[in-house]
PDB file of N, CA and C in Angstrom:
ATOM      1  N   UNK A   1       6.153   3.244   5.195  1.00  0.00           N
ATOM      2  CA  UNK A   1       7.418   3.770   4.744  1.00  0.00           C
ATOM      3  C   UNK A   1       8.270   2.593   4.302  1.00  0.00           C
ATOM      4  N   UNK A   2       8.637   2.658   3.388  1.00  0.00           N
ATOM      5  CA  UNK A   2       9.637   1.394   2.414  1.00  0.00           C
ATOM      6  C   UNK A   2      11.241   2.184   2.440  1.00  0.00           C
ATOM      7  N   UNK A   3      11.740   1.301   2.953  1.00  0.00           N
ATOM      8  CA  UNK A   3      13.642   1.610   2.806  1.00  0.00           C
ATOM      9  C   UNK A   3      14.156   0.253   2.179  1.00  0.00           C
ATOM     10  N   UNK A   4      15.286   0.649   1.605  1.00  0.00           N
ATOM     11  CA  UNK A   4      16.477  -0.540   0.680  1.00  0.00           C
ATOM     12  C   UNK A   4      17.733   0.451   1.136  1.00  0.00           C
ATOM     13  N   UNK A   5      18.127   0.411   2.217  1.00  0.00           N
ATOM     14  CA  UNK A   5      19.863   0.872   2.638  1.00  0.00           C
ATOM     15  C   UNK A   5      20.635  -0.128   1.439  1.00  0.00           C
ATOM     16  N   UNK A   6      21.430   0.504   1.240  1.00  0.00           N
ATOM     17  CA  UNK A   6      22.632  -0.137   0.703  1.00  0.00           C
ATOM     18  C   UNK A   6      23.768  -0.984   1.000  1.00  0.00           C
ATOM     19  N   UNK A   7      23.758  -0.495   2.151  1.00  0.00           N
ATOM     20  CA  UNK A   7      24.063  -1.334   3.676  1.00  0.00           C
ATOM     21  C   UNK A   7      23.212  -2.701   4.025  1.00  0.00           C
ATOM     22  N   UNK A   8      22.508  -2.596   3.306  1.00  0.00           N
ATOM     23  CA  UNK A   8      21.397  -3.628   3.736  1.00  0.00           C
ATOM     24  C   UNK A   8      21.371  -5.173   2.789  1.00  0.00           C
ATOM     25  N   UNK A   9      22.374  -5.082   1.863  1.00  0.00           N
ATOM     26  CA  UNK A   9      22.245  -6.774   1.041  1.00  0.00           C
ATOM     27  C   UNK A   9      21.298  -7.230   0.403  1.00  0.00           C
ATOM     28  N   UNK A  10      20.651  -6.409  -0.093  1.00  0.00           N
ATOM     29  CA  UNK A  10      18.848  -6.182  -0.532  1.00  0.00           C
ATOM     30  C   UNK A  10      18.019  -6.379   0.005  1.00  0.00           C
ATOM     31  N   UNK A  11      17.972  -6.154   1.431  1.00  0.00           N
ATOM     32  CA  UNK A  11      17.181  -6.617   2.042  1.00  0.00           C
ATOM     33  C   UNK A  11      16.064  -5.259   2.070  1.00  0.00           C
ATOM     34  N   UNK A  12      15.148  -5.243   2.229  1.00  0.00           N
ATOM     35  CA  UNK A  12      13.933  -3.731   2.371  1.00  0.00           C
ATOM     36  C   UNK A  12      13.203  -4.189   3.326  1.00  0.00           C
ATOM     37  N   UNK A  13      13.039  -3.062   3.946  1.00  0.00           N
ATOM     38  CA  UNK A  13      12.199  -3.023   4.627  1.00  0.00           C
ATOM     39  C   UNK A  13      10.851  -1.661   5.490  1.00  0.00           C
ATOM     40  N   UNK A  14       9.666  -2.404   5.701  1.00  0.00           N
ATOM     41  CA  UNK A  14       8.711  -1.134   5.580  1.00  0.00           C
ATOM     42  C   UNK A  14       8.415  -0.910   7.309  1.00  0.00           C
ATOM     43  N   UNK A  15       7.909  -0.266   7.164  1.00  0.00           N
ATOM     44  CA  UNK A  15       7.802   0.711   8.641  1.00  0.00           C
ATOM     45  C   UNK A  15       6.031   0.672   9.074  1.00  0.00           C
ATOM     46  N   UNK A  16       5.429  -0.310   9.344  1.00  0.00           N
ATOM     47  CA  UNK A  16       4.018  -0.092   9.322  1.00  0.00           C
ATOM     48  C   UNK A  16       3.547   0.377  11.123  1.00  0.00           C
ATOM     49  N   UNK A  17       2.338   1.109  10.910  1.00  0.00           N
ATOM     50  CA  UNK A  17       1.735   1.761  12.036  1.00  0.00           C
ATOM     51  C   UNK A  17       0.174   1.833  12.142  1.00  0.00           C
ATOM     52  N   UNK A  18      -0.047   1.275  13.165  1.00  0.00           N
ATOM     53  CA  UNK A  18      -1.480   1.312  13.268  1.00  0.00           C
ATOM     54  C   UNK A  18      -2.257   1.663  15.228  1.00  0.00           C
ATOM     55  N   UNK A  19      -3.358   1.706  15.508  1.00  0.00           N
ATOM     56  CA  UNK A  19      -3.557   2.205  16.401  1.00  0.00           C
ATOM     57  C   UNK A  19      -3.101   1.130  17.457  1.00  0.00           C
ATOM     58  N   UNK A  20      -2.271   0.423  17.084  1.00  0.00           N
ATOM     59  CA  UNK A  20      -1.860  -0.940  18.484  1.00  0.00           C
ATOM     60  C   UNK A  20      -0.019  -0.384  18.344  1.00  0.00           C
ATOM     61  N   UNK A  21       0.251  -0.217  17.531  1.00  0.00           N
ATOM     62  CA  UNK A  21       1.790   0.265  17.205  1.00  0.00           C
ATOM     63  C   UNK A  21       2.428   0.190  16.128  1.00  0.00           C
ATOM     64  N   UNK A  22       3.964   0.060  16.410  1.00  0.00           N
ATOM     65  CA  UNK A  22       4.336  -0.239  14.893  1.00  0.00           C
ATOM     66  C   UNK A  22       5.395  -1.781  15.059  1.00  0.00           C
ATOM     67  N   UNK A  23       5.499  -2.050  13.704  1.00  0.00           N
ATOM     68  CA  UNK A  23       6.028  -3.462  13.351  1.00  0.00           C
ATOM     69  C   UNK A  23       6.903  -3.131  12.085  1.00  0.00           C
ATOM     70  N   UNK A  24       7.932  -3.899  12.009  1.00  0.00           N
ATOM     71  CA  UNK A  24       8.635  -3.832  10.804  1.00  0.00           C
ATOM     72  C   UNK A  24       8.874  -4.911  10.085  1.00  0.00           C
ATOM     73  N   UNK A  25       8.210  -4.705   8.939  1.00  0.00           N
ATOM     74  CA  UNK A  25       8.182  -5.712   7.885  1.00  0.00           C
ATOM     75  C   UNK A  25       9.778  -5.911   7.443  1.00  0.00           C
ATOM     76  N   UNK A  26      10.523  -7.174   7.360  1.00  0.00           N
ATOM     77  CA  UNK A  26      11.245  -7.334   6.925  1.00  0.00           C
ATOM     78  C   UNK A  26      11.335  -8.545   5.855  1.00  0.00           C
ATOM     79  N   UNK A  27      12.174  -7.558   4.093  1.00  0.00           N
ATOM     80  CA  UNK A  27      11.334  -8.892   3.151  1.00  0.00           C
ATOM     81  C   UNK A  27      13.109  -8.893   2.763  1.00  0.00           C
ATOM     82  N   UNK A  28      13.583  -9.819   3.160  1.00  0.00           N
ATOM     83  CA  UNK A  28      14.538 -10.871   2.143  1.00  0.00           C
ATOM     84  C   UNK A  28      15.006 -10.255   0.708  1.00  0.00           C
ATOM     85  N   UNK A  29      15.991 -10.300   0.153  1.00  0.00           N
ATOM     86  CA  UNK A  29      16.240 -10.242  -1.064  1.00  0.00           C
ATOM     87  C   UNK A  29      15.700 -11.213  -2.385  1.00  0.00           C
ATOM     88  N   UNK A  30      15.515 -12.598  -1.713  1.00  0.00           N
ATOM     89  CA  UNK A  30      14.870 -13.426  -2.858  1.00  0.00           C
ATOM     90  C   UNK A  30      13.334 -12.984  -2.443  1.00  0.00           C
ATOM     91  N   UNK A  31      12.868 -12.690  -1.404  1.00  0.00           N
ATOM     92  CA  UNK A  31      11.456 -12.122  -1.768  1.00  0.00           C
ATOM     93  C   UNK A  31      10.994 -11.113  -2.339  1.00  0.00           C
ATOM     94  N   UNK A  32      11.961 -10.189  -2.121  1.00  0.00           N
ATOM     95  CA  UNK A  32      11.944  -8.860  -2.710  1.00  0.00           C
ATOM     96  C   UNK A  32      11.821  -9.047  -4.164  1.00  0.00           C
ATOM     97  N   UNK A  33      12.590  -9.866  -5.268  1.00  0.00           N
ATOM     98  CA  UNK A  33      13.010 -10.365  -6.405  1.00  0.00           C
ATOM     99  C   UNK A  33      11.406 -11.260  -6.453  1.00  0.00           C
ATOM    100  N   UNK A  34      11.152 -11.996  -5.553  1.00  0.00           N
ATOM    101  CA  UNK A  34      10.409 -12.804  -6.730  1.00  0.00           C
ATOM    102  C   UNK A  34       8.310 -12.152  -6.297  1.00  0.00           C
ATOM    103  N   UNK A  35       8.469 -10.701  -5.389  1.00  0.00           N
ATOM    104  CA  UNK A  35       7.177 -10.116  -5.291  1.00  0.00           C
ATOM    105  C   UNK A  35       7.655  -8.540  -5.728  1.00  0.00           C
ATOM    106  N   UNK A  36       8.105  -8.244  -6.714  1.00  0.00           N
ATOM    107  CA  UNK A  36       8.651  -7.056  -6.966  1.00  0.00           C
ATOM    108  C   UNK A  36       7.274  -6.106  -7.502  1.00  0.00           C
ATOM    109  N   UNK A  37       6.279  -6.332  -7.558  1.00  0.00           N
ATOM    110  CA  UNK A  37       5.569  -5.487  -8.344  1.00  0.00           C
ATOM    111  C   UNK A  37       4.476  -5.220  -7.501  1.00  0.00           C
ATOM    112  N   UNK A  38       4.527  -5.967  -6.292  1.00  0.00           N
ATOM    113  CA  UNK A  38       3.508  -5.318  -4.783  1.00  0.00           C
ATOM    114  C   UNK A  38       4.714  -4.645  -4.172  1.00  0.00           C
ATOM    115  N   UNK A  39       5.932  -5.042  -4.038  1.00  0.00           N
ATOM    116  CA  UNK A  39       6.785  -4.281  -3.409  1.00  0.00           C
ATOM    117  C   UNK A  39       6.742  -2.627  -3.778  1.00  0.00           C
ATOM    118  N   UNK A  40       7.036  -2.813  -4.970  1.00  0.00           N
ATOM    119  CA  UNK A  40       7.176  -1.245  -5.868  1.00  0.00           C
ATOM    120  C   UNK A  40       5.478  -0.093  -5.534  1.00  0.00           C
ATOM    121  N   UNK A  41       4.813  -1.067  -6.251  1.00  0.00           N
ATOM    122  CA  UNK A  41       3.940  -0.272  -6.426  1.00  0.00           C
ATOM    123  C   UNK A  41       2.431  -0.693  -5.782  1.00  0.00           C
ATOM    124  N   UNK A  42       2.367  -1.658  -4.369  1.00  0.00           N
ATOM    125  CA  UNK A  42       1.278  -1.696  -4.075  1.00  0.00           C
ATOM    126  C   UNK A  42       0.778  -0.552  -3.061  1.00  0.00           C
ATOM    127  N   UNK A  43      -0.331  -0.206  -2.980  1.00  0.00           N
ATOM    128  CA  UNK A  43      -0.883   0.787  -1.678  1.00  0.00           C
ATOM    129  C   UNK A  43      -1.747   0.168  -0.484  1.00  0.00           C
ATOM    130  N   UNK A  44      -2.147  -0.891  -0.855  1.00  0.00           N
ATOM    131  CA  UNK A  44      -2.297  -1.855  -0.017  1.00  0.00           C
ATOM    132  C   UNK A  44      -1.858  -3.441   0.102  1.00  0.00           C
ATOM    133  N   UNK A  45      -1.238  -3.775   1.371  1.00  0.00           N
ATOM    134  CA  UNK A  45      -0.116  -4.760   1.009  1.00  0.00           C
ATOM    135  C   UNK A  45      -0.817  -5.990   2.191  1.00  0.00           C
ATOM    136  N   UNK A  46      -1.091  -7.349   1.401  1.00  0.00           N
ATOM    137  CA  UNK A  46      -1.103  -8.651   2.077  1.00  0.00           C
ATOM    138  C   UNK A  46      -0.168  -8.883   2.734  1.00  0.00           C
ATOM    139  N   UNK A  47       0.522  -9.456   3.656  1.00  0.00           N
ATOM    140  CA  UNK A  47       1.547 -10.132   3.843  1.00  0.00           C
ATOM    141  C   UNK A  47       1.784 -11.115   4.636  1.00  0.00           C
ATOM    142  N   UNK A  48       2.021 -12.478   3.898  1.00  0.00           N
ATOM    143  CA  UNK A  48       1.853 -13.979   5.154  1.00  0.00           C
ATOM    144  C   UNK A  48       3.765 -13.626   5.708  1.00  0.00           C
ATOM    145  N   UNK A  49       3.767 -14.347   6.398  1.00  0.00           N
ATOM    146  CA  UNK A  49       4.922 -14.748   7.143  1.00  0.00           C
ATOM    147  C   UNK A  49       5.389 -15.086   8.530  1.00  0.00           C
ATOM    148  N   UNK A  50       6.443 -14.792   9.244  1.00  0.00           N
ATOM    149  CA  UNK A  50       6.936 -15.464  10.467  1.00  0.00           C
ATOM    150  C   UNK A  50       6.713 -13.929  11.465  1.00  0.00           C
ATOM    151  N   UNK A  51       6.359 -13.844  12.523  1.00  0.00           N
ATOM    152  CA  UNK A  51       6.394 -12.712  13.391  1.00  0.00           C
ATOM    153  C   UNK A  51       7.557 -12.921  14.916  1.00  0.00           C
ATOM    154  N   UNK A  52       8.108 -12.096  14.695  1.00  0.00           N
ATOM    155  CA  UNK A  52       9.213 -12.534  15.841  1.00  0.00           C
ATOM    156  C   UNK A  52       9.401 -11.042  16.630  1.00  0.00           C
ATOM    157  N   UNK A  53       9.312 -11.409  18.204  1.00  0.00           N
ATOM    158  CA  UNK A  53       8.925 -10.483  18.880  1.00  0.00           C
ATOM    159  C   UNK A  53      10.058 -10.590  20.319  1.00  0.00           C
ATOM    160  N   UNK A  54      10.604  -9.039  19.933  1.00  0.00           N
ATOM    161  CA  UNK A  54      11.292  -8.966  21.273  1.00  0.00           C
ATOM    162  C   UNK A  54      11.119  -8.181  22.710  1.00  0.00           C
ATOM    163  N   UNK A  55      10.660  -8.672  23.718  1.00  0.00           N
ATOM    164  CA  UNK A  55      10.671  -7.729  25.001  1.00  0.00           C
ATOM    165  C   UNK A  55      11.778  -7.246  26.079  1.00  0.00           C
ATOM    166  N   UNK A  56      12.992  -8.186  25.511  1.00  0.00           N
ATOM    167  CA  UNK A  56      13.721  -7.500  25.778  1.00  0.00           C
ATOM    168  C   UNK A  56      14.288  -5.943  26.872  1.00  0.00           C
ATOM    169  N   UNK A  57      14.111  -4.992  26.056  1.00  0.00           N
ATOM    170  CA  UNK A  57      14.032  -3.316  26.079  1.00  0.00           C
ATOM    171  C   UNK A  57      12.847  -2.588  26.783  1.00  0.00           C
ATOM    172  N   UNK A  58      12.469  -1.451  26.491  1.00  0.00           N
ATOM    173  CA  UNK A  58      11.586  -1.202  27.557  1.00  0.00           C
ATOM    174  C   UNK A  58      10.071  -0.943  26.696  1.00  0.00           C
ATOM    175  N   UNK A  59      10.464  -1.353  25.627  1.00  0.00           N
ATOM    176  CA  UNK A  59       9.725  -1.082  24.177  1.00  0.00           C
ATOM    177  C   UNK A  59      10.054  -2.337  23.902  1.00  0.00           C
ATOM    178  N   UNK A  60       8.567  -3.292  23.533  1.00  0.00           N
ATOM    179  CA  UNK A  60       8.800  -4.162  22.569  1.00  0.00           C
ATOM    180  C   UNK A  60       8.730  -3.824  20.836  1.00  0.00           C
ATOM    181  N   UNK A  61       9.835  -5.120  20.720  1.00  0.00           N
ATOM    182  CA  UNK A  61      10.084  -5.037  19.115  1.00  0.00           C
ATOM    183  C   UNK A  61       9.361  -5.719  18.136  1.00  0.00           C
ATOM    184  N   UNK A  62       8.477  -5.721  17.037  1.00  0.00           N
ATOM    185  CA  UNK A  62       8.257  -6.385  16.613  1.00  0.00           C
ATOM    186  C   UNK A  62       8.597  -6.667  15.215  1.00  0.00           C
ATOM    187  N   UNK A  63       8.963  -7.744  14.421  1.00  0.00           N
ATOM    188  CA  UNK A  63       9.601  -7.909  12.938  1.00  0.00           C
ATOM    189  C   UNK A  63       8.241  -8.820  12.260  1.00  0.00           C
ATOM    190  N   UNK A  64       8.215  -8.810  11.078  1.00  0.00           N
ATOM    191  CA  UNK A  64       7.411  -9.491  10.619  1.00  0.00           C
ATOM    192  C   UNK A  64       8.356  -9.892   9.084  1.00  0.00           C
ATOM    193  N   UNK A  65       8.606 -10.746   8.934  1.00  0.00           N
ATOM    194  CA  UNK A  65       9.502 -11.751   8.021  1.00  0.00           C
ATOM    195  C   UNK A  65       8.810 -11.748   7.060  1.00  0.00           C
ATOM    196  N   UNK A  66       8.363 -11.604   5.644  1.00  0.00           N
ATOM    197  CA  UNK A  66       7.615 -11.389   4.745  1.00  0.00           C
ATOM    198  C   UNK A  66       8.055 -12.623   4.461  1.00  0.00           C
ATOM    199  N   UNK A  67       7.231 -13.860   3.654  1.00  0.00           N
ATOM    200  CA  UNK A  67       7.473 -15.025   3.138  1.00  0.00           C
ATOM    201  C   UNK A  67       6.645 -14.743   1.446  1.00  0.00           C
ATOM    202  N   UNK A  68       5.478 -14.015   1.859  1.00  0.00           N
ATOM    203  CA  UNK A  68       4.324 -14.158   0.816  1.00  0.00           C
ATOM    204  C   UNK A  68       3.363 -12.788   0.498  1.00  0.00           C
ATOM    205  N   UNK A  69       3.745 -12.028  -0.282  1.00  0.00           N
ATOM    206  CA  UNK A  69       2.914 -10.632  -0.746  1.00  0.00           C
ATOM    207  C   UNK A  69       1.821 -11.100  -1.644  1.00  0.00           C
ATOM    208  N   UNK A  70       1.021 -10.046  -1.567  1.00  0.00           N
ATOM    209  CA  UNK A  70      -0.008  -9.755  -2.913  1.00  0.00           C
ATOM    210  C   UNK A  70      -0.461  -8.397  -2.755  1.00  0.00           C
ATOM    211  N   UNK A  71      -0.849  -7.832  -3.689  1.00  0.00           N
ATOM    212  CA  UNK A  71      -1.488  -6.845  -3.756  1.00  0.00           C
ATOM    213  C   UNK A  71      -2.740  -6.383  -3.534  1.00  0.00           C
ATOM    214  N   UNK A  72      -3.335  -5.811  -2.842  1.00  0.00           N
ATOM    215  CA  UNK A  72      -4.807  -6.246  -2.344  1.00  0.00           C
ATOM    216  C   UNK A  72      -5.122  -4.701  -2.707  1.00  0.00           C
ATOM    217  N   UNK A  73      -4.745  -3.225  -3.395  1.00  0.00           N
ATOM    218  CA  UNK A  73      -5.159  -2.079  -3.847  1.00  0.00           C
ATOM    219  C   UNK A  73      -6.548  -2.030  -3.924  1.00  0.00           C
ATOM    220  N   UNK A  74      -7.223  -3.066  -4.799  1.00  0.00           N
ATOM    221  CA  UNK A  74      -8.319  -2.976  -5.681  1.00  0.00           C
ATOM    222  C   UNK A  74      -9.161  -2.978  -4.371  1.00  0.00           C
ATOM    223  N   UNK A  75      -9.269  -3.137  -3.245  1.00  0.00           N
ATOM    224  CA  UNK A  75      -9.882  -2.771  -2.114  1.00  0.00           C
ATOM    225  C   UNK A  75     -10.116  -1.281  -1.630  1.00  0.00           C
ATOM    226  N   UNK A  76      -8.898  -1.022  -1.774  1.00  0.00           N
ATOM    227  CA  UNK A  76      -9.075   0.699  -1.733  1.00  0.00           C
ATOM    228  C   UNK A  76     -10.314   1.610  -2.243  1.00  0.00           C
ATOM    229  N   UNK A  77     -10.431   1.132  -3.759  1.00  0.00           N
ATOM    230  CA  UNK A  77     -11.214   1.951  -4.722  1.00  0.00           C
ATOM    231  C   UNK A  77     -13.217   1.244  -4.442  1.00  0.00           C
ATOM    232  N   UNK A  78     -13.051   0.781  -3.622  1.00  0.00           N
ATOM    233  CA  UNK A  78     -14.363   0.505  -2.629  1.00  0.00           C
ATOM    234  C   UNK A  78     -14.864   1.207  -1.632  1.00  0.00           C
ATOM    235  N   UNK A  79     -13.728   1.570  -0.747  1.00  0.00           N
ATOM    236  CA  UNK A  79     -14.129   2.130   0.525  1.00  0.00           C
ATOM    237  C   UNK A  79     -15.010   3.245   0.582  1.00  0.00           C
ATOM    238  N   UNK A  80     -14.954   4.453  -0.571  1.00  0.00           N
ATOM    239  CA  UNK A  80     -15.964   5.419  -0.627  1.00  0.00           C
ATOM    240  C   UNK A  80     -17.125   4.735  -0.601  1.00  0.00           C
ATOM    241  N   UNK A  81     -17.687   3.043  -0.907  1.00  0.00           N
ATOM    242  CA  UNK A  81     -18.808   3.208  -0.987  1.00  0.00           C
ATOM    243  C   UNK A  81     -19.559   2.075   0.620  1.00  0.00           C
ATOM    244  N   UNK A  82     -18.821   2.137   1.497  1.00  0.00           N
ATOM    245  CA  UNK A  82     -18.780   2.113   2.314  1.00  0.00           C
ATOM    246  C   UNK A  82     -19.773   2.926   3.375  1.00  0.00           C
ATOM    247  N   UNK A  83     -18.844   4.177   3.581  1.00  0.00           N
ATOM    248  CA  UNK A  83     -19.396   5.335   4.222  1.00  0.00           C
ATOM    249  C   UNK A  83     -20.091   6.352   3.552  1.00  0.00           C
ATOM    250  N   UNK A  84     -20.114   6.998   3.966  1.00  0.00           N
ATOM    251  CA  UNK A  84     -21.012   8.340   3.747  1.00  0.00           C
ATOM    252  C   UNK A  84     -19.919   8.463   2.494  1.00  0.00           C
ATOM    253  N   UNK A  85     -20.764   9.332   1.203  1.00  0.00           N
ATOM    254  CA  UNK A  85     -19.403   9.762   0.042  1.00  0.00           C
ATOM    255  C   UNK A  85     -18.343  11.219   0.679  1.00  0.00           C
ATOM    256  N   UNK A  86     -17.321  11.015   0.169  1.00  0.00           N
ATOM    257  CA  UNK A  86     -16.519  12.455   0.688  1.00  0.00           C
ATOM    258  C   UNK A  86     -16.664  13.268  -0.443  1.00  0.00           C
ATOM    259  N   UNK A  87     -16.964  14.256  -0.241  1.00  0.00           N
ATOM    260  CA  UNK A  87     -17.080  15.619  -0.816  1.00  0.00           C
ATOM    261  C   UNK A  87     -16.401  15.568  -1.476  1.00  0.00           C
ATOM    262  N   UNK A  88     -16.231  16.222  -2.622  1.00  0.00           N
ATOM    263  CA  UNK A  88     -14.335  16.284  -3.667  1.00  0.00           C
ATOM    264  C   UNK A  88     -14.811  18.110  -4.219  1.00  0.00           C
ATOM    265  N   UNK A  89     -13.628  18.604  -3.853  1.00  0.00           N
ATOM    266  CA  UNK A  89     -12.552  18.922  -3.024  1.00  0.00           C
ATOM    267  C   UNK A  89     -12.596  18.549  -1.571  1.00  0.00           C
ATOM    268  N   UNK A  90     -11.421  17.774  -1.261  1.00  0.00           N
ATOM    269  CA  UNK A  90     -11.317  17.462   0.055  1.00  0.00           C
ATOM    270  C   UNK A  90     -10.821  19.020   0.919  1.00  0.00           C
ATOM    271  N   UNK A  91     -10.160  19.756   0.515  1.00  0.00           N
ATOM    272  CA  UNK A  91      -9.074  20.843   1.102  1.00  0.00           C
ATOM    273  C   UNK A  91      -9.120  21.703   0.181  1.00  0.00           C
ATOM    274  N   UNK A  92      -8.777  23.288   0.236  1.00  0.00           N
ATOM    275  CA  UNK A  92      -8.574  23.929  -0.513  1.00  0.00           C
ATOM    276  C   UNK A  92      -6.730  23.598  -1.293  1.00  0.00           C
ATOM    277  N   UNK A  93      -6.113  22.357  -0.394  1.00  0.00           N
ATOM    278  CA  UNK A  93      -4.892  22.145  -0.792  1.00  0.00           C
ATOM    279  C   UNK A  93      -5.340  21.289  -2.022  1.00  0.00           C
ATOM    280  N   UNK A  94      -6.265  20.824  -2.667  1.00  0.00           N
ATOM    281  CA  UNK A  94      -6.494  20.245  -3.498  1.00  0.00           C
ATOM    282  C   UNK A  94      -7.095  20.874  -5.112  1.00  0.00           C
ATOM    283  N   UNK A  95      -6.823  22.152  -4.848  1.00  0.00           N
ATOM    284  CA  UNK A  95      -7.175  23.295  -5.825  1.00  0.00           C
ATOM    285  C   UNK A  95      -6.199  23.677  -6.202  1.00  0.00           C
ATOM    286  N   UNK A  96      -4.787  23.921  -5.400  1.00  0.00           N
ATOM    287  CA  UNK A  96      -3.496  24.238  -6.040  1.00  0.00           C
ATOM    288  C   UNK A  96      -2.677  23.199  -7.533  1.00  0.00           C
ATOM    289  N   UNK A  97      -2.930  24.460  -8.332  1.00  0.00           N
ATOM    290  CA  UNK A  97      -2.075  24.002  -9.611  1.00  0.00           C
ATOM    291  C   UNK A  97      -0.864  23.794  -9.931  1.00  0.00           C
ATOM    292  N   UNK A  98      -0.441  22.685 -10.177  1.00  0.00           N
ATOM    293  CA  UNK A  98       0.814  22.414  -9.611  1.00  0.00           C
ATOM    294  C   UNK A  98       1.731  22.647 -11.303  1.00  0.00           C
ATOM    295  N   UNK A  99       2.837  22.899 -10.496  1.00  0.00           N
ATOM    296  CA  UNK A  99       3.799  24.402 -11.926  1.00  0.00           C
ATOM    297  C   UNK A  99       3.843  25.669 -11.690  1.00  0.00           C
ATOM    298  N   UNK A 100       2.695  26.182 -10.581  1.00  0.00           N
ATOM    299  CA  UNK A 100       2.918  27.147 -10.592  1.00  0.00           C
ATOM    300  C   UNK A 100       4.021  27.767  -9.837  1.00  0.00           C
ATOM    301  N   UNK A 101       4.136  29.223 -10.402  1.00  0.00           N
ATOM    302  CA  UNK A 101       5.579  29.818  -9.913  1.00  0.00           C
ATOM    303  C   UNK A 101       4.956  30.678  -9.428  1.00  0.00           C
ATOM    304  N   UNK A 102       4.395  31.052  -8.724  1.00  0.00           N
ATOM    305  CA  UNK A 102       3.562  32.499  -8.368  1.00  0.00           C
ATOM    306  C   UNK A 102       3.414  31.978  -6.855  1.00  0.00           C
ATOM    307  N   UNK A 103       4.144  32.988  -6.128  1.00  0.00           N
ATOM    308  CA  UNK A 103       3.589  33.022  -4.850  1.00  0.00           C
ATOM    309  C   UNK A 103       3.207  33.960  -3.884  1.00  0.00           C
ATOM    310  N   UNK A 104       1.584  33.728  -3.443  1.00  0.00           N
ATOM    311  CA  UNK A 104       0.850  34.366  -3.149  1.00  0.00           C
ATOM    312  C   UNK A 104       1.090  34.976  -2.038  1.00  0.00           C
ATOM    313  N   UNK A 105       2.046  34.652  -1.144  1.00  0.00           N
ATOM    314  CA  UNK A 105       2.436  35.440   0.245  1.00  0.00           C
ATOM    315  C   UNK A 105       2.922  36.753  -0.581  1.00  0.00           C
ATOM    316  N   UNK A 106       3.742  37.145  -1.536  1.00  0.00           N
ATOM    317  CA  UNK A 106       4.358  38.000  -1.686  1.00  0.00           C
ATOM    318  C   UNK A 106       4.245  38.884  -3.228  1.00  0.00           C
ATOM    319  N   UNK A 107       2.908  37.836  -3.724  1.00  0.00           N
ATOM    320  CA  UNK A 107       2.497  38.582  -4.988  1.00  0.00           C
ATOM    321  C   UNK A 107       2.995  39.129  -5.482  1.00  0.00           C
ATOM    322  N   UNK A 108       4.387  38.184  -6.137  1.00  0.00           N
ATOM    323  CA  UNK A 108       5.241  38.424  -7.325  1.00  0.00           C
ATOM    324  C   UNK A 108       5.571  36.780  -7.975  1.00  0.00           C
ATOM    325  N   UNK A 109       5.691  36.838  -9.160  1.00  0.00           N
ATOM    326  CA  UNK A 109       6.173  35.484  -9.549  1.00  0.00           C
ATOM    327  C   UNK A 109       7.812  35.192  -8.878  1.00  0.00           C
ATOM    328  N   UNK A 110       8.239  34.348  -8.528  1.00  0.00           N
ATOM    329  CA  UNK A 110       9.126  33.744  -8.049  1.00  0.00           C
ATOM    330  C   UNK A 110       9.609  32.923  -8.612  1.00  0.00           C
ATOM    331  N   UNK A 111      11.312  32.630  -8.366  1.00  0.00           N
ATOM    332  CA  UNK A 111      11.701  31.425  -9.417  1.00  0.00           C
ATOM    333  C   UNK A 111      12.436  30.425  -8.188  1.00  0.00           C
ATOM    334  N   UNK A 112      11.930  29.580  -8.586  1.00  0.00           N
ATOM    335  CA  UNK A 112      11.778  28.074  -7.598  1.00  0.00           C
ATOM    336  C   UNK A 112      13.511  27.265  -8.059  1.00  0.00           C
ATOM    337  N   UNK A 113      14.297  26.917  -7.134  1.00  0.00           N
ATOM    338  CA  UNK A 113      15.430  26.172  -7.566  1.00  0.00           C
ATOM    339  C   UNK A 113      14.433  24.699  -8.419  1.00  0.00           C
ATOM    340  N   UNK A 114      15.485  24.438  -9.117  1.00  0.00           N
ATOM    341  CA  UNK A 114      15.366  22.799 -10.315  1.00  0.00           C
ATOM    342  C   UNK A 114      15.413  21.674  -8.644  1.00  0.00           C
ATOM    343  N   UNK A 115      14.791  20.785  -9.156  1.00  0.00           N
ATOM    344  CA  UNK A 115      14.674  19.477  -8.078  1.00  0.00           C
ATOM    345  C   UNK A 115      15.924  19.028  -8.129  1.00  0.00           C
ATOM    346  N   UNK A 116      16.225  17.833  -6.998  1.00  0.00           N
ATOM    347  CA  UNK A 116      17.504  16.917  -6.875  1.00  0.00           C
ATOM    348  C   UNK A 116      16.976  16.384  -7.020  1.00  0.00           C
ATOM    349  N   UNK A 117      17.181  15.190  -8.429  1.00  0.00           N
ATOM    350  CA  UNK A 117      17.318  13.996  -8.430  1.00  0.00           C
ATOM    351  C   UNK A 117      17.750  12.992  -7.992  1.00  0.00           C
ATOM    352  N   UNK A 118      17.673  12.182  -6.500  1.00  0.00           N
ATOM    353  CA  UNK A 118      19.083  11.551  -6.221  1.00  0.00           C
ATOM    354  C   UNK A 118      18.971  10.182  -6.840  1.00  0.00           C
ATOM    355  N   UNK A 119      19.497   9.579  -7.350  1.00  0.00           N
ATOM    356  CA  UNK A 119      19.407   7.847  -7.536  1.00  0.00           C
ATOM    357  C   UNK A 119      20.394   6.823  -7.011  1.00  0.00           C
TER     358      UNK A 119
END
């Protein structure tokens, strides 16, 4: 999960989770600026930096200071060949046509409110 509060001085920061816990990446405004294109749009994310850890509380905290991104995606589009292949259709949620206005609980077309845009 990636946030930029406004409140925040450009600072962003992501929300990562894995089976040990979670940690929060925190990247700087000049890092943010000078790795903007793993920031935006990577799905899998490198990241060197400083780890600073509090026990404090009854829950430890952990931050991870981003110094150095890259984009490491192109890993992703491997992993099917890894394991066993996955079937495609994964779900019958992967058959739904998306536009449609028709809904099937009540088998009548329906009219859907317009999206919020927020920016």
């Amino acid at each position: 999960m990636r946030q930029r509060p406004g409140t925040a001085k450009g600072v962003v920061f992501f929300t990562l989770e894995d089976e040990f816990g979670v940690v929060n990446l925190v990247l700087h405004k000049h890092t943010t600026q000078a790795y903007r294109a793993p920031v935006v749009a990577a799905r899998l994310l490198f990241v060197e930096g400083r780890v600073e850890r509090y026990d404090e509380g009854a829950v430890p905290i952990v931050h991870l200071l981003g110094q150095r991104l890259e984009d490491r995606s192109d890993l992703l589009d491997g992993l099917h060949a890894v394991g066993t292949p996955v079937p495609v259709p994964l779900a019958r949620a992967d058959e739904v046509v998306r536009g449609s206005r028709y809904d099937p609980r009540e088998g009548v077309p329906r009219v859907f409110p317009g999206s919020r845009d927020w920016h």
